[in-house]
Protein backbone atom coordinates (compact mmCIF):
# COMPACT_ATOMS: atom_id res chain seq x y z
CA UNK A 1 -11.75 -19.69 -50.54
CA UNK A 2 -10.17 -22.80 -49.54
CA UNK A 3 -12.24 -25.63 -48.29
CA UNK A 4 -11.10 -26.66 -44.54
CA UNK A 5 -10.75 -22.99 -43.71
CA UNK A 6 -12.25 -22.18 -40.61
CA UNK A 7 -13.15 -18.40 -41.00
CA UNK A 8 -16.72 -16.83 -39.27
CA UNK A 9 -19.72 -16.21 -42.12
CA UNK A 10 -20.05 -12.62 -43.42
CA UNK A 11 -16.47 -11.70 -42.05
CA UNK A 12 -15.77 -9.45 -45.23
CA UNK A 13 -19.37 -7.74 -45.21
CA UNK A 14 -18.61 -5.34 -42.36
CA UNK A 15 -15.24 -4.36 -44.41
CA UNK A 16 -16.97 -4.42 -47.73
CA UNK A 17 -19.40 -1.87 -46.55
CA UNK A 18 -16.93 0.40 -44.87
CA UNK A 19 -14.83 0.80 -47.92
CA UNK A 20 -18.18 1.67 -49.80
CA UNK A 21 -19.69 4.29 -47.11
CA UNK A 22 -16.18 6.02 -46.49
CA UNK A 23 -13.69 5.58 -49.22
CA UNK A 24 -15.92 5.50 -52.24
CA UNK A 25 -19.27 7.10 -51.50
CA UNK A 26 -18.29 10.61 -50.62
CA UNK A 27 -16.52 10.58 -54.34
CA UNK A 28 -18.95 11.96 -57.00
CA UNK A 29 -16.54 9.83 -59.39
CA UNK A 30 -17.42 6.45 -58.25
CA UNK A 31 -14.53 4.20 -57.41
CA UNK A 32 -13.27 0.50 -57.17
CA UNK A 33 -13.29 -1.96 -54.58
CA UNK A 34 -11.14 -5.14 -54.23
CA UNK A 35 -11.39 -8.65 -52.43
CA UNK A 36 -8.44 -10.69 -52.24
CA UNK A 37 -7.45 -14.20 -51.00
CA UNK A 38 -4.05 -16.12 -50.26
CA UNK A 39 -2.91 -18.78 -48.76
CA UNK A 40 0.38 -19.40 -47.86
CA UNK A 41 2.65 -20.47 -44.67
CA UNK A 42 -0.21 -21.59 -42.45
CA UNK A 43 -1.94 -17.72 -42.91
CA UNK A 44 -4.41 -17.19 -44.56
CA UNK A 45 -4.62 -13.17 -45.75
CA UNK A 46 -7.94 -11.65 -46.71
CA UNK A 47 -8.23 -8.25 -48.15
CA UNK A 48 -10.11 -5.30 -48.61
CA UNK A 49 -8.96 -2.48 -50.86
CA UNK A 50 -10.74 0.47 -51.93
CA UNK A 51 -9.04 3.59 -54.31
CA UNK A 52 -11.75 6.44 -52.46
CA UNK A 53 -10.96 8.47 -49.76
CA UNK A 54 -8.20 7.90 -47.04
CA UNK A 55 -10.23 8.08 -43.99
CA UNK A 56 -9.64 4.91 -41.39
CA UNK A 57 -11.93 5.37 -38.82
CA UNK A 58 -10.94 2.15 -35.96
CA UNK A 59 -14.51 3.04 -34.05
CA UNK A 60 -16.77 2.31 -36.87
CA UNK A 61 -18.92 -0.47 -35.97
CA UNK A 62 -17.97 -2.82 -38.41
CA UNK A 63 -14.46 -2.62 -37.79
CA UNK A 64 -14.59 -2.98 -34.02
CA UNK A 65 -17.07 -6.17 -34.87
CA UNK A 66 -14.52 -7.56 -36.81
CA UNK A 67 -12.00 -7.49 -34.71
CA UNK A 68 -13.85 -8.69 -31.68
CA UNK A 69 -14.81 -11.91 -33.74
CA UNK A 70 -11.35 -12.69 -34.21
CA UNK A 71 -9.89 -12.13 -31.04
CA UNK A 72 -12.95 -14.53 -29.90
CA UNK A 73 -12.02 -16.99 -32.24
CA UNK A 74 -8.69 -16.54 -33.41
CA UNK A 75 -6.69 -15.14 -30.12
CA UNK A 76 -3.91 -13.39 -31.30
CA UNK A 77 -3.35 -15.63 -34.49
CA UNK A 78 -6.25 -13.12 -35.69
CA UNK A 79 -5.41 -10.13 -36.62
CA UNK A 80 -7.05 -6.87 -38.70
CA UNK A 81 -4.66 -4.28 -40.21
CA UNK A 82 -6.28 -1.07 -41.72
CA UNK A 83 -3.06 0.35 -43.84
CA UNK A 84 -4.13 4.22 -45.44
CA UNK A 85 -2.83 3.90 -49.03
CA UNK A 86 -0.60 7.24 -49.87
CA UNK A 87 -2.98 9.62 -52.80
CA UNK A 88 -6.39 7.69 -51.76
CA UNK A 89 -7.34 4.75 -50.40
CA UNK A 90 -7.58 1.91 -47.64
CA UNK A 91 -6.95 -1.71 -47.30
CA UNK A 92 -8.38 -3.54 -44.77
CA UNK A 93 -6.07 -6.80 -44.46
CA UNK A 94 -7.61 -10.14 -42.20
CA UNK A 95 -4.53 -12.73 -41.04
CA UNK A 96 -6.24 -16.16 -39.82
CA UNK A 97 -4.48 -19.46 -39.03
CA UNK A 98 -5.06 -21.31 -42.60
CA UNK A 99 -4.87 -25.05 -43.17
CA UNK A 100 -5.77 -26.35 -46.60
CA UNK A 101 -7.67 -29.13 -47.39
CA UNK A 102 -5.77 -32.10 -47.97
CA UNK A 103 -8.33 -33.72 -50.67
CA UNK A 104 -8.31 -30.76 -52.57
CA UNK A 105 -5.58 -30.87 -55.59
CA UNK A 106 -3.22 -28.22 -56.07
């Protein structure tokens, strides 16, 4: 993650876990989850991606934490998209205001 980024500790746990409990965990085959990072345009996207089961649930605890954290500190610049992927899956995709550090080479 870029340094200068001003993002909340343990933002991805909550997400991590939900794509383990309810995408992969009720598969007897196992499964994959992904964490990805970008930075471009002033955004900066975090995301989530399992290959399990398609099942977004908004009221899960995590989920609702999430989003109350960056509403708190984000306003509407923060935002949390959960987009069901078609034959199995879930991404759970974080947009945060993103400045990068300027003594960090590119």
């Amino acid at each position: 993650m870029p340094r200068g980024v001003d993002r909340p500790p343990l933002l991805l746990l909550p997400l991590v876990e939900a794509a383990i409990r309810q995408g992969i965990e009720p598969h007897d085959r196992g499964g994959r989850v992904a964490l990805v990072a970008r930075g471009a345009a002033g955004l900066l996207e975090l995301t989530v991606t399992d290959d399990g089961a398609t099942r977004v649930v908004e009221s899960q605890g995590g989920i609702a934490a999430v989003r109350e954290r960056l509403a708190g500190l984000y306003g509407e610049r923060g935002r949390l998209d959960l987009i069901a992927i078609p034959g199995g899956g879930m991404t759970a995709r974080i947009e945060v205001p993103y400045e990068a550090d300027p003594r960090r080479p590119r």
